[in-house]
C-alpha atoms as a PDB file:
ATOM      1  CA  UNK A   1    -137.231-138.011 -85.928  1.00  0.00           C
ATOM      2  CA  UNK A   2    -135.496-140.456 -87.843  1.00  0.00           C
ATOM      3  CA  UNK A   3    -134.542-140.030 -91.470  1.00  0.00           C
ATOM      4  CA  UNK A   4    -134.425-142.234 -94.709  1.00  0.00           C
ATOM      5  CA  UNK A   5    -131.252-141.495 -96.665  1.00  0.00           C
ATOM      6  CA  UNK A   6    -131.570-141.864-100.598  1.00  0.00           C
ATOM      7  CA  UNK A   7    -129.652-141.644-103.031  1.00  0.00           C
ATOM      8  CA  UNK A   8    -129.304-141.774-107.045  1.00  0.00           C
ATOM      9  CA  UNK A   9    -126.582-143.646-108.664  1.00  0.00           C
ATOM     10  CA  UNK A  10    -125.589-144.668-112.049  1.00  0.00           C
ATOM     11  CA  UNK A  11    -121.749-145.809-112.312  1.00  0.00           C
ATOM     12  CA  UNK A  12    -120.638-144.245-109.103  1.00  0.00           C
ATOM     13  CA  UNK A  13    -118.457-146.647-107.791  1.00  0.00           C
ATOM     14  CA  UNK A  14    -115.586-144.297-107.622  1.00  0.00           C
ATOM     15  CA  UNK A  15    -117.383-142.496-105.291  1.00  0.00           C
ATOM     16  CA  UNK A  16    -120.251-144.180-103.270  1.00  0.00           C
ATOM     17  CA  UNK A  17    -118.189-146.140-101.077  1.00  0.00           C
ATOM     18  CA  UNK A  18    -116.892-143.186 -99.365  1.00  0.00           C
ATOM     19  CA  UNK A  19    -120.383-141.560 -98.384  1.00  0.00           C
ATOM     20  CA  UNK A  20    -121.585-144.298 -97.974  1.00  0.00           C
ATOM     21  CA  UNK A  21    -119.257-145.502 -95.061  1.00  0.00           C
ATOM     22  CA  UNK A  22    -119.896-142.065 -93.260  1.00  0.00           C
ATOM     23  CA  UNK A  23    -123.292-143.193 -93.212  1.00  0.00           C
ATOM     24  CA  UNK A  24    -122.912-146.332 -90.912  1.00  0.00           C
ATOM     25  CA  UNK A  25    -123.018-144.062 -88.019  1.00  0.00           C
ATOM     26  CA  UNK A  26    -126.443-143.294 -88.651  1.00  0.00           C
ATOM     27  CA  UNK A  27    -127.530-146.887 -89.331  1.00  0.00           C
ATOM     28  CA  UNK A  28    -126.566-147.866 -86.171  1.00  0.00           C
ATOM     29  CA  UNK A  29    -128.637-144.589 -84.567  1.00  0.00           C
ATOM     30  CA  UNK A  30    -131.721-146.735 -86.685  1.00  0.00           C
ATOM     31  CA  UNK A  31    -131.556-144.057 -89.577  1.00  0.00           C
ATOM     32  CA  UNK A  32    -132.105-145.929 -93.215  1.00  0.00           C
ATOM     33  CA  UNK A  33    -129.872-145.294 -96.409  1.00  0.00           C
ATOM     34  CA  UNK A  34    -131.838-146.287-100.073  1.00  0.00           C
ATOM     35  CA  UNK A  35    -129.426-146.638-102.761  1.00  0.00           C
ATOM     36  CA  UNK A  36    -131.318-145.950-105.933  1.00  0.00           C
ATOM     37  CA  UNK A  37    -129.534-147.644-108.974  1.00  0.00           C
ATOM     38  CA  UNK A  38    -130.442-146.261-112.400  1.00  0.00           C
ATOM     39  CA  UNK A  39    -128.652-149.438-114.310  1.00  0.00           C
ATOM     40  CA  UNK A  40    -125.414-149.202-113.397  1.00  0.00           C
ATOM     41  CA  UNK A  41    -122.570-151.757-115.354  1.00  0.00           C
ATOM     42  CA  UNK A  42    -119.800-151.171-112.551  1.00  0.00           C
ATOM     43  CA  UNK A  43    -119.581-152.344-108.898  1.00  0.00           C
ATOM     44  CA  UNK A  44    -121.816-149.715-107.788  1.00  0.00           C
ATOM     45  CA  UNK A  45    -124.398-151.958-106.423  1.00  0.00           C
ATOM     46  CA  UNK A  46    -122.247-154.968-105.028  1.00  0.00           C
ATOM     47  CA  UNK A  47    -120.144-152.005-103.100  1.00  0.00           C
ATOM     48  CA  UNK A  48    -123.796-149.911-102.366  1.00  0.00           C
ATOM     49  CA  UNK A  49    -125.777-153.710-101.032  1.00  0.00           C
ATOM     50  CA  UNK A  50    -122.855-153.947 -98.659  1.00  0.00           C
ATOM     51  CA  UNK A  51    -122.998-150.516 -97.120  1.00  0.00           C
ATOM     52  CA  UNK A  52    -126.989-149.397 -97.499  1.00  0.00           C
ATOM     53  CA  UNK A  53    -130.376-150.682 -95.976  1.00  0.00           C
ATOM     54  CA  UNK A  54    -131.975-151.535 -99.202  1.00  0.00           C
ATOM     55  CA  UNK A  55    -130.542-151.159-103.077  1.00  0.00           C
ATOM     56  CA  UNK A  56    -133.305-150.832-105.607  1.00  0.00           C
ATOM     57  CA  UNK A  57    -133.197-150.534-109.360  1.00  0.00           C
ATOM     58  CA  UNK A  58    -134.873-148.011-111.355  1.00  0.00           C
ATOM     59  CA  UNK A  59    -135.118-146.190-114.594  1.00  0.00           C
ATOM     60  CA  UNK A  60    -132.230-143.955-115.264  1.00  0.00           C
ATOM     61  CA  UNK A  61    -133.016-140.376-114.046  1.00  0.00           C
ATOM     62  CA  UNK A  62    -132.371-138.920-110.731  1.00  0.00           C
ATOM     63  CA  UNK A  63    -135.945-137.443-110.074  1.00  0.00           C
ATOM     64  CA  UNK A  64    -137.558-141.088-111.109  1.00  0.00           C
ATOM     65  CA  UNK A  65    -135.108-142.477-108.667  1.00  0.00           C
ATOM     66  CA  UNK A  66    -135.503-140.419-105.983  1.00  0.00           C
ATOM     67  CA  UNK A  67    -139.302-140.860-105.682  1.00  0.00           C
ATOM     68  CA  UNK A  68    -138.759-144.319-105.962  1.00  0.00           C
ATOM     69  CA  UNK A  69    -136.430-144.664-103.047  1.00  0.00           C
ATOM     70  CA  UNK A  70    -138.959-142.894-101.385  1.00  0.00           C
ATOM     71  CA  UNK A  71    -141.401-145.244-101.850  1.00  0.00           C
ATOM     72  CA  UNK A  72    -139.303-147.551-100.227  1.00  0.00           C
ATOM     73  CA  UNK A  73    -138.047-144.930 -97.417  1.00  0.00           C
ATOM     74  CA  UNK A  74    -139.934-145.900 -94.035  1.00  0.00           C
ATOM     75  CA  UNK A  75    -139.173-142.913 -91.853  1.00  0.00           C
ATOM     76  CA  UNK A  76    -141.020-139.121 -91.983  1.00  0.00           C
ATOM     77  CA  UNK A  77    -138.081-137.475 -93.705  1.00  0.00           C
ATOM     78  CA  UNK A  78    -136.460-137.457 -96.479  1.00  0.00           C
ATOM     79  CA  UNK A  79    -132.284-136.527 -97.277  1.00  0.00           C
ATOM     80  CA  UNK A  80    -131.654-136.801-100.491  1.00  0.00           C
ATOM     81  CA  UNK A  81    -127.728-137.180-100.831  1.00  0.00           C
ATOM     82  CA  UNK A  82    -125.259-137.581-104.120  1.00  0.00           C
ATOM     83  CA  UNK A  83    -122.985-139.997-104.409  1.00  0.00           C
ATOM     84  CA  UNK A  84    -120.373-137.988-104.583  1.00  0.00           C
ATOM     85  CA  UNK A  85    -120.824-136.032-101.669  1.00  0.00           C
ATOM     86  CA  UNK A  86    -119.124-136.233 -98.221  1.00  0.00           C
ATOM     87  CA  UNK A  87    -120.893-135.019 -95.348  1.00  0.00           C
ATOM     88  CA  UNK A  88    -119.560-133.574 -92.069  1.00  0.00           C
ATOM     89  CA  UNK A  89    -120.236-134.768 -88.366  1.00  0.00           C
ATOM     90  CA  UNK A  90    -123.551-133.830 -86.583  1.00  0.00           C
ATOM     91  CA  UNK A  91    -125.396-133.655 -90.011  1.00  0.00           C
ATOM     92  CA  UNK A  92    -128.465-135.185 -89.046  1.00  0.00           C
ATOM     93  CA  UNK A  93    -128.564-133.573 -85.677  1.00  0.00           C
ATOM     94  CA  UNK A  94    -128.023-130.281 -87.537  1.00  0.00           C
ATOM     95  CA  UNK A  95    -131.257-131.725 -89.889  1.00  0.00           C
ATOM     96  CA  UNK A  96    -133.373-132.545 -86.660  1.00  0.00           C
ATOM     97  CA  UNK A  97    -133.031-129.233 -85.246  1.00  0.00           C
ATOM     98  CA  UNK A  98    -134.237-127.444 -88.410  1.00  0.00           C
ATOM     99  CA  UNK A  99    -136.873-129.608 -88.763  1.00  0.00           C
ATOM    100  CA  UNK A 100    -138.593-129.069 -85.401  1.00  0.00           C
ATOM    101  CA  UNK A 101    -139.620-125.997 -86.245  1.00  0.00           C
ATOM    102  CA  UNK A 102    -139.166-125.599 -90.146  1.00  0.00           C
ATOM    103  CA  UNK A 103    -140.276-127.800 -93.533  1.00  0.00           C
ATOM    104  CA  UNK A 104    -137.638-128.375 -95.704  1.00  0.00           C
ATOM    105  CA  UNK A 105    -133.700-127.087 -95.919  1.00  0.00           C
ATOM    106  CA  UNK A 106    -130.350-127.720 -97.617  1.00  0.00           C
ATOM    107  CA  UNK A 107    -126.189-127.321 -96.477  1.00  0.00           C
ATOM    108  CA  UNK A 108    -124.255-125.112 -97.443  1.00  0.00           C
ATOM    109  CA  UNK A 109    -121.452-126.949-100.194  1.00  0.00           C
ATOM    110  CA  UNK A 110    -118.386-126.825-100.163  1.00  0.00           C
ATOM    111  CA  UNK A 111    -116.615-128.035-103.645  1.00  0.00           C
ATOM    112  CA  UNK A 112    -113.731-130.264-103.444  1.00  0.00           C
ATOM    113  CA  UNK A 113    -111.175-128.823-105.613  1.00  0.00           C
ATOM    114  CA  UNK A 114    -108.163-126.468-104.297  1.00  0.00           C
ATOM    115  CA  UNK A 115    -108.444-124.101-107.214  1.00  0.00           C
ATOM    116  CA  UNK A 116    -109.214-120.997-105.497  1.00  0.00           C
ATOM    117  CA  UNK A 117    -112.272-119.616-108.023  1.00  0.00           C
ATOM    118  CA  UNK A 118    -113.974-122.936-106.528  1.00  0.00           C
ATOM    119  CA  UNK A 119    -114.110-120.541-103.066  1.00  0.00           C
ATOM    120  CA  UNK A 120    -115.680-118.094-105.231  1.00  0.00           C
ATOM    121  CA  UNK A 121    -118.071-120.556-106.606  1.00  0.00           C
ATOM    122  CA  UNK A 122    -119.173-121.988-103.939  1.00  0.00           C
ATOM    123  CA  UNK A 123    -120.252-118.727-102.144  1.00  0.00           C
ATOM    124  CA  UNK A 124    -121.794-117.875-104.874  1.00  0.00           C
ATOM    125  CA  UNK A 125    -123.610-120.592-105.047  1.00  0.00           C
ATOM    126  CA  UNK A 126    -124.392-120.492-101.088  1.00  0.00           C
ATOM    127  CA  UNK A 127    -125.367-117.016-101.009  1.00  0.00           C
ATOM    128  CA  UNK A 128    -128.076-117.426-104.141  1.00  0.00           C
ATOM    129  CA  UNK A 129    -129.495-120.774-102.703  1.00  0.00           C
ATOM    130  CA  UNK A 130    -130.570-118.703 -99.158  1.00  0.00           C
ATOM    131  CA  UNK A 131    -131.562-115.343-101.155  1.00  0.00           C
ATOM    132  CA  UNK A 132    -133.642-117.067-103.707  1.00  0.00           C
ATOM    133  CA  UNK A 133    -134.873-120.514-101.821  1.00  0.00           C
ATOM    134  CA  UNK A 134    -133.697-122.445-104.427  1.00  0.00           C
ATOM    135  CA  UNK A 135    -131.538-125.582-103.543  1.00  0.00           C
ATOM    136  CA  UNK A 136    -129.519-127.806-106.046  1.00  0.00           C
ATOM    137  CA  UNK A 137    -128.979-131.781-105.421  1.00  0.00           C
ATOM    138  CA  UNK A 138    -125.965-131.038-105.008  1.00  0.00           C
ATOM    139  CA  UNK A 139    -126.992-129.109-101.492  1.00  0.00           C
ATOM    140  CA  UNK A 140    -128.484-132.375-100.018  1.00  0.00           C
ATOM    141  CA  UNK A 141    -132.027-131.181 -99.807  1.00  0.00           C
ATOM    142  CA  UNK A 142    -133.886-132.384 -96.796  1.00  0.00           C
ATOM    143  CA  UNK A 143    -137.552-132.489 -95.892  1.00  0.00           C
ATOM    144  CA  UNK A 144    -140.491-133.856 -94.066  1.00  0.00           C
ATOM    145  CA  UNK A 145    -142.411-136.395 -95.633  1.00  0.00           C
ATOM    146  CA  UNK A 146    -145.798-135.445 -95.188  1.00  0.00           C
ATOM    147  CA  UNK A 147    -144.531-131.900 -96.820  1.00  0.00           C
ATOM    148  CA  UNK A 148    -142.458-133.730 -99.572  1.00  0.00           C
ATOM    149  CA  UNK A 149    -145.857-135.691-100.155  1.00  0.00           C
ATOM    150  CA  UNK A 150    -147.786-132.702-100.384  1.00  0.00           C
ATOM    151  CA  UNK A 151    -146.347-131.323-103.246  1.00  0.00           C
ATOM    152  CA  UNK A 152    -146.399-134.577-105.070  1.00  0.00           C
ATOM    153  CA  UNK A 153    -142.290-135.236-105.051  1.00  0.00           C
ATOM    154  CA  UNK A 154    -139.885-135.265-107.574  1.00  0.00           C
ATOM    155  CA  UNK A 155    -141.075-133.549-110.757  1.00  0.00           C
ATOM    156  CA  UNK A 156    -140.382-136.453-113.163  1.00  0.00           C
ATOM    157  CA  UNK A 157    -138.127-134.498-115.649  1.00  0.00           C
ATOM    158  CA  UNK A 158    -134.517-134.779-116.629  1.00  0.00           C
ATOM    159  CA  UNK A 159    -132.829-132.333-115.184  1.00  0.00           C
ATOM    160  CA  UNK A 160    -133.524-129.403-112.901  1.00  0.00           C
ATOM    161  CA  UNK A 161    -135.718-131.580-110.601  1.00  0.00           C
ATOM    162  CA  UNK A 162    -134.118-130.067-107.568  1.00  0.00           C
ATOM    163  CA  UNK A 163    -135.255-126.278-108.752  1.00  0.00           C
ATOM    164  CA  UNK A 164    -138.336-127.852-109.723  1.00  0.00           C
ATOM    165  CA  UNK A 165    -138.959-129.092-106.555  1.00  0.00           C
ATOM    166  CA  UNK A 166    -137.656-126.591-104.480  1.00  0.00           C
ATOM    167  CA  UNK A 167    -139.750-123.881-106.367  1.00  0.00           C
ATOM    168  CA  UNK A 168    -142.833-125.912-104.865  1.00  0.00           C
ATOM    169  CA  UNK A 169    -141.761-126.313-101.870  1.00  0.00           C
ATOM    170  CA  UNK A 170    -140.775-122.569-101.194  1.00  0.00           C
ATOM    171  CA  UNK A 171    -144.860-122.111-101.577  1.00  0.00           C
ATOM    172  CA  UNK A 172    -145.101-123.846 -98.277  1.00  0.00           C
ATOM    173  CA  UNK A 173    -141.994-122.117 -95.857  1.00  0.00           C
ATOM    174  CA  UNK A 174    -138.696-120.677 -97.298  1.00  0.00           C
ATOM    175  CA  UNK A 175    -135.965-123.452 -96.735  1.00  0.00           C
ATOM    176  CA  UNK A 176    -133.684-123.466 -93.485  1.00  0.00           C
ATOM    177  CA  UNK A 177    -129.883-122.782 -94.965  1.00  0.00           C
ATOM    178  CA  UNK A 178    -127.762-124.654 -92.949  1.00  0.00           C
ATOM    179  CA  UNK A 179    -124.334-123.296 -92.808  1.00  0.00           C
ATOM    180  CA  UNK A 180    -122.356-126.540 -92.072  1.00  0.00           C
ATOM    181  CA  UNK A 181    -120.834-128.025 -95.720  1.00  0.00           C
ATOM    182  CA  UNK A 182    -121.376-130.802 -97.793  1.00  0.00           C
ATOM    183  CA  UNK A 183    -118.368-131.217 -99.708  1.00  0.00           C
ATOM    184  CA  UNK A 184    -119.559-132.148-103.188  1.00  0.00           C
ATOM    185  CA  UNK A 185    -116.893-132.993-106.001  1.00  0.00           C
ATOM    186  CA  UNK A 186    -115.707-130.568-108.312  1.00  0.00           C
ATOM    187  CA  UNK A 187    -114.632-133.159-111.370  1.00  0.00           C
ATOM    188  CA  UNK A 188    -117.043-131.908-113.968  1.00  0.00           C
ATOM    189  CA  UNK A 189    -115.909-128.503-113.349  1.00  0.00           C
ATOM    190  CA  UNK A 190    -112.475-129.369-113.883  1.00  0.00           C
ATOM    191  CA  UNK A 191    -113.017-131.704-116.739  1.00  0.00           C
ATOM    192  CA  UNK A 192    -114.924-129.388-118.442  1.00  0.00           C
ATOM    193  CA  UNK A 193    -113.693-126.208-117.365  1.00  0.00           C
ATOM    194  CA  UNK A 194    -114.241-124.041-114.474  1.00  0.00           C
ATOM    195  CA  UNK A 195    -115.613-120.821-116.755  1.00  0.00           C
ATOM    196  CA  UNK A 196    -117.167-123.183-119.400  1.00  0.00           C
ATOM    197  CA  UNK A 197    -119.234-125.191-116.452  1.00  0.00           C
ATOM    198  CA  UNK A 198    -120.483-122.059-115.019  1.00  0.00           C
ATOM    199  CA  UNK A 199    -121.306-120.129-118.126  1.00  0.00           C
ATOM    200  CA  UNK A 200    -123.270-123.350-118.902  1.00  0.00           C
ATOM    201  CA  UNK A 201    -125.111-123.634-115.302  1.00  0.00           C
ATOM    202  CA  UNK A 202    -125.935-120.239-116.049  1.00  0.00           C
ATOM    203  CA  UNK A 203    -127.386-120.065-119.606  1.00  0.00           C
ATOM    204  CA  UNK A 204    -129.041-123.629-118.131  1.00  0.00           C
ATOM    205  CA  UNK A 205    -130.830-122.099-115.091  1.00  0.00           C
ATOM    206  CA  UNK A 206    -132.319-118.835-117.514  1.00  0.00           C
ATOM    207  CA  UNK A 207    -133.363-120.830-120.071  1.00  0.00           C
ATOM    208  CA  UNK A 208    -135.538-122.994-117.397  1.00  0.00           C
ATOM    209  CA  UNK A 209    -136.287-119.647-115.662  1.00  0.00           C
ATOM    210  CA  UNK A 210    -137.778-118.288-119.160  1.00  0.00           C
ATOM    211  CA  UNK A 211    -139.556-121.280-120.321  1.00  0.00           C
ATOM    212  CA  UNK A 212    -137.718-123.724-121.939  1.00  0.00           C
ATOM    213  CA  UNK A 213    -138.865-127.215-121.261  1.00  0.00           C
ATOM    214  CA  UNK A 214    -136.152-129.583-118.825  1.00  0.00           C
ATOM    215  CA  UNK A 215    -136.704-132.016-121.784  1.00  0.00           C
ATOM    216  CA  UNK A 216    -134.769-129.321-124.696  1.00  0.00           C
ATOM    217  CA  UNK A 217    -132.337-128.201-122.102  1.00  0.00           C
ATOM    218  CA  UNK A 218    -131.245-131.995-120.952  1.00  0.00           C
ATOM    219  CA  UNK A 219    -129.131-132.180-124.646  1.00  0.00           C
ATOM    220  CA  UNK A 220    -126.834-129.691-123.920  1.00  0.00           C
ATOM    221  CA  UNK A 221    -126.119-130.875-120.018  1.00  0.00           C
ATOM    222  CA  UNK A 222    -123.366-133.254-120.810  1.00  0.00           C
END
């Protein structure tokens, strides 16, 4: 069961290199990694061609980019990584193993700051994901491809393709919660705020849950 990697970037150069040289493990298993580059005018794709299977370019937008890269992807499922996420050991044997029996799944994050309300956040965040099989990109949703291909992808939207597309998938099979971290990177919470970011997550998420359109909501995400 081997998987194809992909990931969105745009100006990630800060961070790509370091996920990206966790993945060389799995390269040399014969697991792909698709770097999906949405224009970027830093070294994010001379770093990315020197680390990754294949870099493509594509419209901005990580839900455009992400089917993309699949379109490239040669192997029968998909993980869908950020690029500035780390990943633990044994993540794609943790991936195999739920997928023998289940559909579609996400980690369990971790968020990289020491403040300790990120602890808070986090399980928060955890604990709503499993309850309500909803993942975030941030969770490094993985799935099969004929079941990813089922549901037609990506919604092509702006933001909240990752709710979007778990909300489709969820008709098939709930998704397996794996309990082993990603460690995703906490610098818009602490540039912005750690109450302002989640305040705005929240009023974010209910205004999608009510109605409004991803393409209103995608001004005030900034």
């Amino acid at each position: 069961m081997l998987v194809s990697i992909i990931i969105p970037v745009l100006n990630e150069e800060g961070s790509i290199k370091g996920l990206l040289q966790q993945l060389q493990v799995y390269r040399q298993q014969g697991h792909e990694v698709i770097v999906v580059d949405g224009g970027s005018t830093d070294k994010t794709v001379s770093i990315s061609e020197l680390l990754s299977n294949k870099v493509i370019t594509s419209k901005s937008g990580r839900a455009t980019q992400m089917n993309n890269g699949v379109g490239e992807a040669k192997h029968n499922v998909f993980w869908f990584l950020h690029a500035d996420t780390l990943i633990q050991e044994n993540a794609i044997d943790n991936i195999q193993r739920a997928l023998a029996t289940q559909e579609w799944g996400r980690f369990n994050i971790k968020l990289s700051g020491s403040n300790i309300l990120f602890r808070l956040i986090e399980r928060m965040i955890n604990l709503r994901s499993c309850l309500s099989g909803i993942a975030t990109g941030d969770q490094g949703i993985f799935v099969k491809r004929k079941t990813f291909e089922s549901v037609n992808g990506y919604t092509n939207i702006p933001l909240m393709e990752d709710i979007a597309l778990s909300k489709k998938l969820k008709k098939i099979s709930k998704p397996v919660c794996l309990k082993s971290n990603l460690i995703t990177s906490s610098r818009r919470w602490e540039r912005n705020g750690i109450l302002s970011t989640v305040l705005l997550m929240w009023r974010l998420r209910f205004l999608y849950w009510i109605g409004m359109s991803a393409n209103k909501l995608v001004d005030q995400y900034k």
